[in-house]
Structure formats: C-alpha cells, structure tokens
PDB file of N, CA and C in Angstrom:
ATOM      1  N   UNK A   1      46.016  -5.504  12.626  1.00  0.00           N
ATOM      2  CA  UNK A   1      46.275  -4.876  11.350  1.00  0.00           C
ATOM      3  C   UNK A   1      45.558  -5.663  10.253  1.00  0.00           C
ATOM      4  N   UNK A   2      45.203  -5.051   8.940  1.00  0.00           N
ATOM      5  CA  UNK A   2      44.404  -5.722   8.347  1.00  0.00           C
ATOM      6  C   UNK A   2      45.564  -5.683   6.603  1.00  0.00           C
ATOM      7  N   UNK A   3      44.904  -7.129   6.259  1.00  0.00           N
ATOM      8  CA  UNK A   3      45.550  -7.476   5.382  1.00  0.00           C
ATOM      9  C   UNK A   3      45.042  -6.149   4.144  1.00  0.00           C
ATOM     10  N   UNK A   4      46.205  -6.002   3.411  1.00  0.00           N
ATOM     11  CA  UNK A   4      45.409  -5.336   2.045  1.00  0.00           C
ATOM     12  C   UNK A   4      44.611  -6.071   0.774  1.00  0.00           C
ATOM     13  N   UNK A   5      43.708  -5.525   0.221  1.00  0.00           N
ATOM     14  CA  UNK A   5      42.712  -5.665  -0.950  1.00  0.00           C
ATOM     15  C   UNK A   5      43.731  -6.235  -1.738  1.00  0.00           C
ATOM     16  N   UNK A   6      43.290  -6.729  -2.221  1.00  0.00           N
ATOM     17  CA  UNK A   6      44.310  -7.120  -3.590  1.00  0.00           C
ATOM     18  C   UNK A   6      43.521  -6.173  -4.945  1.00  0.00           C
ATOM     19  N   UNK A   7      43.929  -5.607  -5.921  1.00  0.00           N
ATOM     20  CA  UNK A   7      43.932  -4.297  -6.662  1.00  0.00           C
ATOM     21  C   UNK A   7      42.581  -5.132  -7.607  1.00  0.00           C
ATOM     22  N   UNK A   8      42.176  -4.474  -8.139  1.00  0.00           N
ATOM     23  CA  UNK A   8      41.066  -5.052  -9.300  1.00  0.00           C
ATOM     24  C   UNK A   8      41.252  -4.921  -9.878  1.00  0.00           C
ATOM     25  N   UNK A   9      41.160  -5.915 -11.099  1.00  0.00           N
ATOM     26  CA  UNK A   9      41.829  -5.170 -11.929  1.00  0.00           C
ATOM     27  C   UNK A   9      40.615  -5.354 -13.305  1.00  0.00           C
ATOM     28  N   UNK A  10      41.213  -4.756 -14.073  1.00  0.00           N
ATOM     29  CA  UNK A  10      39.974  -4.213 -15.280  1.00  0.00           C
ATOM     30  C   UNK A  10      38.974  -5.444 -15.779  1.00  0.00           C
ATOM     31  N   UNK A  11      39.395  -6.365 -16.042  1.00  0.00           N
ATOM     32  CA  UNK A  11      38.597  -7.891 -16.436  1.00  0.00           C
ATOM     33  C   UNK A  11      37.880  -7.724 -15.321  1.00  0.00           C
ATOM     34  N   UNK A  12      38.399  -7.945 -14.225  1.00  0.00           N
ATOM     35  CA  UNK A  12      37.488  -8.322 -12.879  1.00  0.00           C
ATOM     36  C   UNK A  12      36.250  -7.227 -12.926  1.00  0.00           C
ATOM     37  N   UNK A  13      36.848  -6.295 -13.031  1.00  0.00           N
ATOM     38  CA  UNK A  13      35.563  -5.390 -12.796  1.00  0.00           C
ATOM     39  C   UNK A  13      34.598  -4.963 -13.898  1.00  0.00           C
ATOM     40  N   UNK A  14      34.859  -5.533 -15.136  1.00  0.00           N
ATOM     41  CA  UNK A  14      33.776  -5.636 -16.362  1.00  0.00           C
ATOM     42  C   UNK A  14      33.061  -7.185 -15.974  1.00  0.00           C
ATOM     43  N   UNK A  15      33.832  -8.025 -15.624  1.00  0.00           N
ATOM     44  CA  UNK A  15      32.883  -9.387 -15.005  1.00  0.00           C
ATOM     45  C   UNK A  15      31.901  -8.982 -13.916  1.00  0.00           C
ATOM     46  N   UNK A  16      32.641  -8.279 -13.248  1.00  0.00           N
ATOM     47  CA  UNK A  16      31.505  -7.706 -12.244  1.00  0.00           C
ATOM     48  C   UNK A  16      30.483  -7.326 -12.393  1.00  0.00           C
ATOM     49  N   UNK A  17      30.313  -5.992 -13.475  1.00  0.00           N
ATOM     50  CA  UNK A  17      29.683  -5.341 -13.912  1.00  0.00           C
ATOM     51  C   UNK A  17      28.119  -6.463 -14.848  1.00  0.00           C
ATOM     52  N   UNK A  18      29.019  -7.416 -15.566  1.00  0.00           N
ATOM     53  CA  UNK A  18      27.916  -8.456 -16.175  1.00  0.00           C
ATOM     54  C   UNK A  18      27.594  -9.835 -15.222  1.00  0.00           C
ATOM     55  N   UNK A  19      27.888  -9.342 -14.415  1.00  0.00           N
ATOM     56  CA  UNK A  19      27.431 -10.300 -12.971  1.00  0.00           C
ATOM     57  C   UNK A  19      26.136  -9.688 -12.742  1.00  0.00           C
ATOM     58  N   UNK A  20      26.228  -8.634 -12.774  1.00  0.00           N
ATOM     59  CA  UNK A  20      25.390  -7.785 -11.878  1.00  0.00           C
ATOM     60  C   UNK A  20      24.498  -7.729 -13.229  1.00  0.00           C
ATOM     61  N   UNK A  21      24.011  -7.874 -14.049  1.00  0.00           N
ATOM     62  CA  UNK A  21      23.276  -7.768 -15.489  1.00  0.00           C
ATOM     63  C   UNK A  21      22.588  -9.192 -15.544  1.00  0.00           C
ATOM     64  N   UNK A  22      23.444  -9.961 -15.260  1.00  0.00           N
ATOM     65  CA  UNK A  22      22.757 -11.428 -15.070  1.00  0.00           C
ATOM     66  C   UNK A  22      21.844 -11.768 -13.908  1.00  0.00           C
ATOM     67  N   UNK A  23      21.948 -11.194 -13.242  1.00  0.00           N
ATOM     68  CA  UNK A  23      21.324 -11.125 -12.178  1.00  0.00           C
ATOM     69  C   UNK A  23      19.755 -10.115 -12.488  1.00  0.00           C
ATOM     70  N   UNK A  24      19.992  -9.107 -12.928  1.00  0.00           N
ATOM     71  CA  UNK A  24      18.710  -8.445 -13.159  1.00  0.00           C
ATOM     72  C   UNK A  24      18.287  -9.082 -14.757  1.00  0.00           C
ATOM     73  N   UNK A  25      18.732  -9.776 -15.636  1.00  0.00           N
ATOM     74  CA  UNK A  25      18.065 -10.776 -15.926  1.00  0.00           C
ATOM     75  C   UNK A  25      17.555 -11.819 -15.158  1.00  0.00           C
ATOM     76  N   UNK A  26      17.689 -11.876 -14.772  1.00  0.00           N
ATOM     77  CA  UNK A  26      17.367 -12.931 -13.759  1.00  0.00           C
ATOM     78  C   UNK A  26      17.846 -14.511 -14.490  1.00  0.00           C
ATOM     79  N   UNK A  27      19.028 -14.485 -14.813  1.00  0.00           N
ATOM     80  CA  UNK A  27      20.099 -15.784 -14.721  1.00  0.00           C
ATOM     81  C   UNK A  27      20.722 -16.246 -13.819  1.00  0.00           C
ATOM     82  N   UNK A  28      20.905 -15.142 -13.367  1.00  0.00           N
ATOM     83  CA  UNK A  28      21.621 -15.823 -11.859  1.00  0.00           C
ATOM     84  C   UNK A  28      20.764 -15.138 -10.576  1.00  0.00           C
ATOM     85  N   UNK A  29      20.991 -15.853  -8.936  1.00  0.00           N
ATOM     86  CA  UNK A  29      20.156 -15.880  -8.450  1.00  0.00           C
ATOM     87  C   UNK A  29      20.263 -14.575  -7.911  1.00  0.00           C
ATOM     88  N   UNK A  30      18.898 -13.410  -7.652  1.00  0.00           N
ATOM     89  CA  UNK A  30      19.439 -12.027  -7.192  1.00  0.00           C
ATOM     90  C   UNK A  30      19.246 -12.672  -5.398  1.00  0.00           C
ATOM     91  N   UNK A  31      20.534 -12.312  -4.525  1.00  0.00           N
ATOM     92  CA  UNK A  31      20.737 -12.436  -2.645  1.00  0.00           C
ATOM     93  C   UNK A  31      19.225 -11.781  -2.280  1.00  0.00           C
ATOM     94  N   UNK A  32      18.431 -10.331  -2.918  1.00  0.00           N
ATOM     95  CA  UNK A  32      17.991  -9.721  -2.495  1.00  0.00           C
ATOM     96  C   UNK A  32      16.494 -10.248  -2.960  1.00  0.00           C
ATOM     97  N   UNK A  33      16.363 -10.238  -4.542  1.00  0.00           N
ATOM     98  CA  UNK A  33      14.889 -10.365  -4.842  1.00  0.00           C
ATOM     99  C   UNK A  33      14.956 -11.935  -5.897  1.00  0.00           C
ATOM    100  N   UNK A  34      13.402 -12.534  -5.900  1.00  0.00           N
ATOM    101  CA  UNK A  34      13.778 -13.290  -7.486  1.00  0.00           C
ATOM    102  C   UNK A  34      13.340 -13.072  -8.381  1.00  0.00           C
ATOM    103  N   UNK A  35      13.192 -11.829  -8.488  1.00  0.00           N
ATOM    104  CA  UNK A  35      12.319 -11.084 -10.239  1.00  0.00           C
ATOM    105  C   UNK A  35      13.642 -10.383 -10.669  1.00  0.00           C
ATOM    106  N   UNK A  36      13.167 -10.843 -12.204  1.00  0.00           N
ATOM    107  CA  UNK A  36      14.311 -10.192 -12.932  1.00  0.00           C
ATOM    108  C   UNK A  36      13.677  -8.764 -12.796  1.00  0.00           C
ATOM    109  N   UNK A  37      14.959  -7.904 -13.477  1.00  0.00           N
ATOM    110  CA  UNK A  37      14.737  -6.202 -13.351  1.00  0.00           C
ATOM    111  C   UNK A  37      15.269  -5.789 -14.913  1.00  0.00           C
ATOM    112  N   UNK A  38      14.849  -5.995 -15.724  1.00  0.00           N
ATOM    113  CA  UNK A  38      14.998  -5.632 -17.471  1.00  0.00           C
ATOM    114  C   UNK A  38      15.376  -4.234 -17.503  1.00  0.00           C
ATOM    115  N   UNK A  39      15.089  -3.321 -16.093  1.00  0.00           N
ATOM    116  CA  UNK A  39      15.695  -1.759 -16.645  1.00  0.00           C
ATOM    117  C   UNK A  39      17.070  -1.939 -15.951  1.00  0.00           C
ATOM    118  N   UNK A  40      17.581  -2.475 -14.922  1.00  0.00           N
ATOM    119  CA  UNK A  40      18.957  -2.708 -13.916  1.00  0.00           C
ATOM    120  C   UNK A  40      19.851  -3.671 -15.311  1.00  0.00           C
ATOM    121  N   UNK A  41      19.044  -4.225 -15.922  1.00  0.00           N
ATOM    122  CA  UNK A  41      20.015  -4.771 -17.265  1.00  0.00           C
ATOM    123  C   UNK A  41      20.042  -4.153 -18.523  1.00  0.00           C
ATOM    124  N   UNK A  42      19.300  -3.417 -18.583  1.00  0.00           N
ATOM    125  CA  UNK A  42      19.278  -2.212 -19.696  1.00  0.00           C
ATOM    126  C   UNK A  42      20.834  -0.869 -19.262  1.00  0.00           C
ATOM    127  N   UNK A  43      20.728  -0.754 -17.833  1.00  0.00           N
ATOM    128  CA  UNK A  43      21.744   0.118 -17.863  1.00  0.00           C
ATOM    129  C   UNK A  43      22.826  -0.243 -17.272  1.00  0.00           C
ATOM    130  N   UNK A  44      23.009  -1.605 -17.146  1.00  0.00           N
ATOM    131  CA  UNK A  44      24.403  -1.958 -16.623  1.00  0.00           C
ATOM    132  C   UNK A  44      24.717  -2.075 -17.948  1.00  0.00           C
ATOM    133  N   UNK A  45      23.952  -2.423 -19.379  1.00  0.00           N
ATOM    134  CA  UNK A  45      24.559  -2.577 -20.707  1.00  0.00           C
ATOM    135  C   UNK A  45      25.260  -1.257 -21.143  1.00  0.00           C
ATOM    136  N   UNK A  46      24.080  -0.121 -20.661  1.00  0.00           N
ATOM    137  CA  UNK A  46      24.758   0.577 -21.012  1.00  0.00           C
ATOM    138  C   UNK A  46      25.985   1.128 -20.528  1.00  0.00           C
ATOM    139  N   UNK A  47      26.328   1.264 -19.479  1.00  0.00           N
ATOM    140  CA  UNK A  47      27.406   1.466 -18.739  1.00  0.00           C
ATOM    141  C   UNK A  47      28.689   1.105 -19.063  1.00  0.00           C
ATOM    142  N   UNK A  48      28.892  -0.776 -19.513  1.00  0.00           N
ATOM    143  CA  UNK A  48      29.610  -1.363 -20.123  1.00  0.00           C
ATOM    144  C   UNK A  48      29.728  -0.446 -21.425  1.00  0.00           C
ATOM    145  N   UNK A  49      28.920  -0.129 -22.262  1.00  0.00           N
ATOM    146  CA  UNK A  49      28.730   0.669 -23.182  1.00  0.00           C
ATOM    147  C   UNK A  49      30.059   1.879 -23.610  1.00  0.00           C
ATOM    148  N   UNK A  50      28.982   2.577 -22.313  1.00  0.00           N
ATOM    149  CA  UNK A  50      30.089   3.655 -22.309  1.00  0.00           C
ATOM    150  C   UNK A  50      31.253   3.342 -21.807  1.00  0.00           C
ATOM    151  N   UNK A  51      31.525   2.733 -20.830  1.00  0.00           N
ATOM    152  CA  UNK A  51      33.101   2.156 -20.806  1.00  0.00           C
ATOM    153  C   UNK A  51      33.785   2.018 -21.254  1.00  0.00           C
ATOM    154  N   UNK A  52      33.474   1.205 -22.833  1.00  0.00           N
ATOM    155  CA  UNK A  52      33.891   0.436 -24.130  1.00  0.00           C
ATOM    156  C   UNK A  52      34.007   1.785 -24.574  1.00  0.00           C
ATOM    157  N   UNK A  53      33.189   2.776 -25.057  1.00  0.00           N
ATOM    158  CA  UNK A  53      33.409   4.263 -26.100  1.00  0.00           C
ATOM    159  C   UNK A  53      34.907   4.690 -25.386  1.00  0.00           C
ATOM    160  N   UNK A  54      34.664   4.724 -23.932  1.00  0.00           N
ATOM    161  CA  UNK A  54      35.687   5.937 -23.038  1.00  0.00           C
ATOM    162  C   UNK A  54      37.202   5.292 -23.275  1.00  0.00           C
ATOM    163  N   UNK A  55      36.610   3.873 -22.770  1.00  0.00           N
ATOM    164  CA  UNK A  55      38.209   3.493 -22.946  1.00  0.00           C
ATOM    165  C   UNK A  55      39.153   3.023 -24.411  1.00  0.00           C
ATOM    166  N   UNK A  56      38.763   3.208 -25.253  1.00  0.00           N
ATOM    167  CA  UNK A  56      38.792   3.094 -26.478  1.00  0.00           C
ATOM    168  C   UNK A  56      39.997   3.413 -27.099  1.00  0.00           C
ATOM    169  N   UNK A  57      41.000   2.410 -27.457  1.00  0.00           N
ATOM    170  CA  UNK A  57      42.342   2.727 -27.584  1.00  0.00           C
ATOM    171  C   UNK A  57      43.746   2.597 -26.462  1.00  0.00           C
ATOM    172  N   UNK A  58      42.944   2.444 -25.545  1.00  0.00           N
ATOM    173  CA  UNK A  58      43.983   2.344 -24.117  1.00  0.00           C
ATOM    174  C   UNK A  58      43.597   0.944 -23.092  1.00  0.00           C
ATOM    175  N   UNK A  59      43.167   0.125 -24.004  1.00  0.00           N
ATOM    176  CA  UNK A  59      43.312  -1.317 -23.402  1.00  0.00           C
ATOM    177  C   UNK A  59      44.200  -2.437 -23.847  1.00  0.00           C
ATOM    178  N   UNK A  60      44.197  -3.038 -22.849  1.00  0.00           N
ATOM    179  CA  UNK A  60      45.330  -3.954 -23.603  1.00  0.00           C
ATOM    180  C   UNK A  60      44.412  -5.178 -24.294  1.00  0.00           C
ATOM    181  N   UNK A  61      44.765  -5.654 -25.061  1.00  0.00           N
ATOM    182  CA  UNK A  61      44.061  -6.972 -25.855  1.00  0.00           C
ATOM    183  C   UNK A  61      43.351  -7.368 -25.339  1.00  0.00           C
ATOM    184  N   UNK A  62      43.489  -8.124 -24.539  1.00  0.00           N
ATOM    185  CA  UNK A  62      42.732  -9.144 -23.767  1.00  0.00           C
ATOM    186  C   UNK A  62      41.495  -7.924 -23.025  1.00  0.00           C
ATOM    187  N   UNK A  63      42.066  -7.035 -22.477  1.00  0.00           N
ATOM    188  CA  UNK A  63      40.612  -6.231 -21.801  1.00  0.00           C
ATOM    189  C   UNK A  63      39.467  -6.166 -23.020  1.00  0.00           C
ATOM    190  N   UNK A  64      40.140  -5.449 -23.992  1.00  0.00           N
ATOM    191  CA  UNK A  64      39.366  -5.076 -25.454  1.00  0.00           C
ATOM    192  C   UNK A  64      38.278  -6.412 -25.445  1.00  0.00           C
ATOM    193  N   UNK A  65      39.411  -7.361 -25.395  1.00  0.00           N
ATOM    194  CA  UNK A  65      38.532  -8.684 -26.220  1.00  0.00           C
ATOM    195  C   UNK A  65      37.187  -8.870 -25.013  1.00  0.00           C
ATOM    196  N   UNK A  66      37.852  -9.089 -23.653  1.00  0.00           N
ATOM    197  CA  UNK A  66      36.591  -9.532 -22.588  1.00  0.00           C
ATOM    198  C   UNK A  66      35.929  -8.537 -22.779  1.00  0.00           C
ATOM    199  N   UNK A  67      35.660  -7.400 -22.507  1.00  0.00           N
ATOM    200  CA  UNK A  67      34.559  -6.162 -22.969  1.00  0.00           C
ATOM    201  C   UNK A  67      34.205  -5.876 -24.202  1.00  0.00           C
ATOM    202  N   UNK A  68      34.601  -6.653 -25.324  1.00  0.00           N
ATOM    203  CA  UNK A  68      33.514  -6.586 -26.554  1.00  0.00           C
ATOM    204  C   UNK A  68      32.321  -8.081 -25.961  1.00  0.00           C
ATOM    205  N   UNK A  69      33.358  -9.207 -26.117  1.00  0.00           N
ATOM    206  CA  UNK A  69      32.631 -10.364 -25.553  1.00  0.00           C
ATOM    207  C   UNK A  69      31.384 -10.199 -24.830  1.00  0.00           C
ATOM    208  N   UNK A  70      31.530  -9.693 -23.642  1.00  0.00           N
ATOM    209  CA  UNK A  70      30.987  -8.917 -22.590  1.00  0.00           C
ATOM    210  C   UNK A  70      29.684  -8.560 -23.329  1.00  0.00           C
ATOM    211  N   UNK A  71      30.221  -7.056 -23.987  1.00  0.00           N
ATOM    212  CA  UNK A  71      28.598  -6.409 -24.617  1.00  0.00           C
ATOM    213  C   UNK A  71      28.347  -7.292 -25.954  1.00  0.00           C
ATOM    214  N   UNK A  72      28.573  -8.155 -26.208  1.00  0.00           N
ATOM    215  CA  UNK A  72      28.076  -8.605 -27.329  1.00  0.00           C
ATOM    216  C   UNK A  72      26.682  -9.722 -26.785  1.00  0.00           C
ATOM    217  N   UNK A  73      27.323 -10.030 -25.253  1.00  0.00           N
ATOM    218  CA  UNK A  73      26.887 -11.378 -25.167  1.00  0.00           C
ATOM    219  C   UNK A  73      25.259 -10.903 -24.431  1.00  0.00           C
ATOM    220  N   UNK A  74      25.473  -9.841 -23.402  1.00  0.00           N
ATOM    221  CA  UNK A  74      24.820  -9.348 -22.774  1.00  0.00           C
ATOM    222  C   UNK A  74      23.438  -8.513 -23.688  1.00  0.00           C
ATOM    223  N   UNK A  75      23.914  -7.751 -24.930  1.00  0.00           N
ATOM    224  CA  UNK A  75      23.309  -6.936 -25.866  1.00  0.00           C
ATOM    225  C   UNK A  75      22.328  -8.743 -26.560  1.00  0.00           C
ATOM    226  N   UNK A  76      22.922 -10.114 -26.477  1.00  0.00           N
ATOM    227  CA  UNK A  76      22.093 -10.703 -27.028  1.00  0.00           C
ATOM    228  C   UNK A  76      20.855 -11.610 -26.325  1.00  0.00           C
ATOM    229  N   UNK A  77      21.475 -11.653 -25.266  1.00  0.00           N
ATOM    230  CA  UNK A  77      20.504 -11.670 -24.187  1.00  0.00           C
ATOM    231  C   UNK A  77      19.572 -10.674 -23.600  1.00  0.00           C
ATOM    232  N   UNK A  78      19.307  -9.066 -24.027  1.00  0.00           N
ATOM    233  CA  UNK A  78      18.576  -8.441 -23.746  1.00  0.00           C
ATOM    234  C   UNK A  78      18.180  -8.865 -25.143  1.00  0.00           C
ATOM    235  N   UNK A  79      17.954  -9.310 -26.470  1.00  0.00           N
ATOM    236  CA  UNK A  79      17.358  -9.650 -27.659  1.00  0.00           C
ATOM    237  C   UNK A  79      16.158 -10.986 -27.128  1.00  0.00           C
ATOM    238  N   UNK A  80      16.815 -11.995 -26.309  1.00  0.00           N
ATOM    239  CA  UNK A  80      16.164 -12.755 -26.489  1.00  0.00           C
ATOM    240  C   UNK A  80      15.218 -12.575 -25.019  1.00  0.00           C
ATOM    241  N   UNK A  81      15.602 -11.811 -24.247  1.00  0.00           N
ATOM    242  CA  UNK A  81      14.165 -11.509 -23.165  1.00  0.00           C
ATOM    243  C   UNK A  81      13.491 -10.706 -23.612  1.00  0.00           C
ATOM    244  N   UNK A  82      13.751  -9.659 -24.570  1.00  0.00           N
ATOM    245  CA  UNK A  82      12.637  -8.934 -24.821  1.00  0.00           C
ATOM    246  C   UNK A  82      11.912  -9.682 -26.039  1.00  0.00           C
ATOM    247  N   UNK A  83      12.566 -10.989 -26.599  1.00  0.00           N
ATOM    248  CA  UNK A  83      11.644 -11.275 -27.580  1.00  0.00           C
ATOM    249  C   UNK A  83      10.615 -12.555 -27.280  1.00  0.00           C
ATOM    250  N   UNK A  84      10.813 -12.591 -25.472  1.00  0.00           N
ATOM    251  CA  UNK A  84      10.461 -13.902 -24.576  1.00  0.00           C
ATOM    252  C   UNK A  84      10.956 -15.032 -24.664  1.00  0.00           C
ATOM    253  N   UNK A  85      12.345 -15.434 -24.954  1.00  0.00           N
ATOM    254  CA  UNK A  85      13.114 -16.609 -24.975  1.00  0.00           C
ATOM    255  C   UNK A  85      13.486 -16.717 -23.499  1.00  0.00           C
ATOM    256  N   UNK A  86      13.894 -18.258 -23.416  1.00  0.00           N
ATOM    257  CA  UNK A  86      13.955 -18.385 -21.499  1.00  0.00           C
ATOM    258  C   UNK A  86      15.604 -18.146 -21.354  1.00  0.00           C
ATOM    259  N   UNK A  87      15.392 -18.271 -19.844  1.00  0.00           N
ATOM    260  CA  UNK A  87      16.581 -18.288 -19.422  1.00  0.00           C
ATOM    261  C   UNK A  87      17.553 -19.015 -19.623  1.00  0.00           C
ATOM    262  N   UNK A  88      18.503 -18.446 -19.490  1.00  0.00           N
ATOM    263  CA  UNK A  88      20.145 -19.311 -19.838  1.00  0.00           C
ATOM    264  C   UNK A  88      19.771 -19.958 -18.803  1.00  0.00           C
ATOM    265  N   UNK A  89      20.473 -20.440 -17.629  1.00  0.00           N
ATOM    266  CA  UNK A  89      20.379 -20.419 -16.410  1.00  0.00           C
ATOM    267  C   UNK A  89      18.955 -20.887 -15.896  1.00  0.00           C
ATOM    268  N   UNK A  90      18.847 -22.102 -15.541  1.00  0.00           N
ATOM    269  CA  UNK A  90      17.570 -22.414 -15.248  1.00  0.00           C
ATOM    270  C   UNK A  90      17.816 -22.984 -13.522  1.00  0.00           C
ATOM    271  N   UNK A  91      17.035 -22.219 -12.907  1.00  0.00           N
ATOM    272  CA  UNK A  91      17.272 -22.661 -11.548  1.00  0.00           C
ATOM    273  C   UNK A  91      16.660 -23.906 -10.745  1.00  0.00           C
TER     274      UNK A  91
END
C-alpha cells in the first residue's frame, strides 16, 4: 500500500512555479539543459500573473504576500536579463 501525498498547498505551488522561472533564467541549474530559456521565464511570469488577477480577494495574507513577492521579484529579474545584468546565482 502506498503512503499518501501530502496536499500542496498554495505557497508551495507558487514557489514551484518560480523555481521553474529560475531555472529558465538560468539561476538555478536546469536537470535537463544549461541555457537559460527567456521565453519559459516570460510565461511562467505570466502565469503567476494571471494567478495573482484570478485569485484576487480569496487569499489568505500570507499567500497574497508570497505571490506579490514572487512577481515582483521575478518581473525584476526579467529587467535585469533583458538589460544584460548577470546572474543572481553564479554557478
């Protein structure tokens, strides 16, 4: 018999989401490739994006706060690769 998942819960899965953004920046290391991907971080922003519009009013504090954090931090790091500043994250 197999143990159950433990539930995800909303933080976890907006961290996820800018896991996966850091990675196609290429801040953190991608398992698969080592070139960043500037369009895979263009639309995980947006995604977070729309997340933030949809869920709007029906979070609790703390979600609100990690998913502004979130796109604030991510929206400034697509500023400074497209304006050729280096990586956070230096490997």
């Amino acid at each position: 018999m197999t143990e159950p998942q433990p539930q995800l819960s909303f933080t976890a899965f907006v961290l996820s989401l800018a896991s996966t953004a850091a990675i196609h920046f290429g801040d953190l290391p991608d398992p698969i490739s080592a070139e960043s991907n500037l369009e895979g971080a263009t639309q995980m922003i947006e995604i977070l994006a729309l997340l933030e519009q949809k869920t709007r009013g029906n979070l609790a504090a703390e979600e609100r706060e990690v998913l502004n954090q979130v796109l604030y931090e991510l929206r400034m790091r697509f500023v400074e690769v497209t304006s050729g500043s280096k990586r956070i994250i230096e490997p």
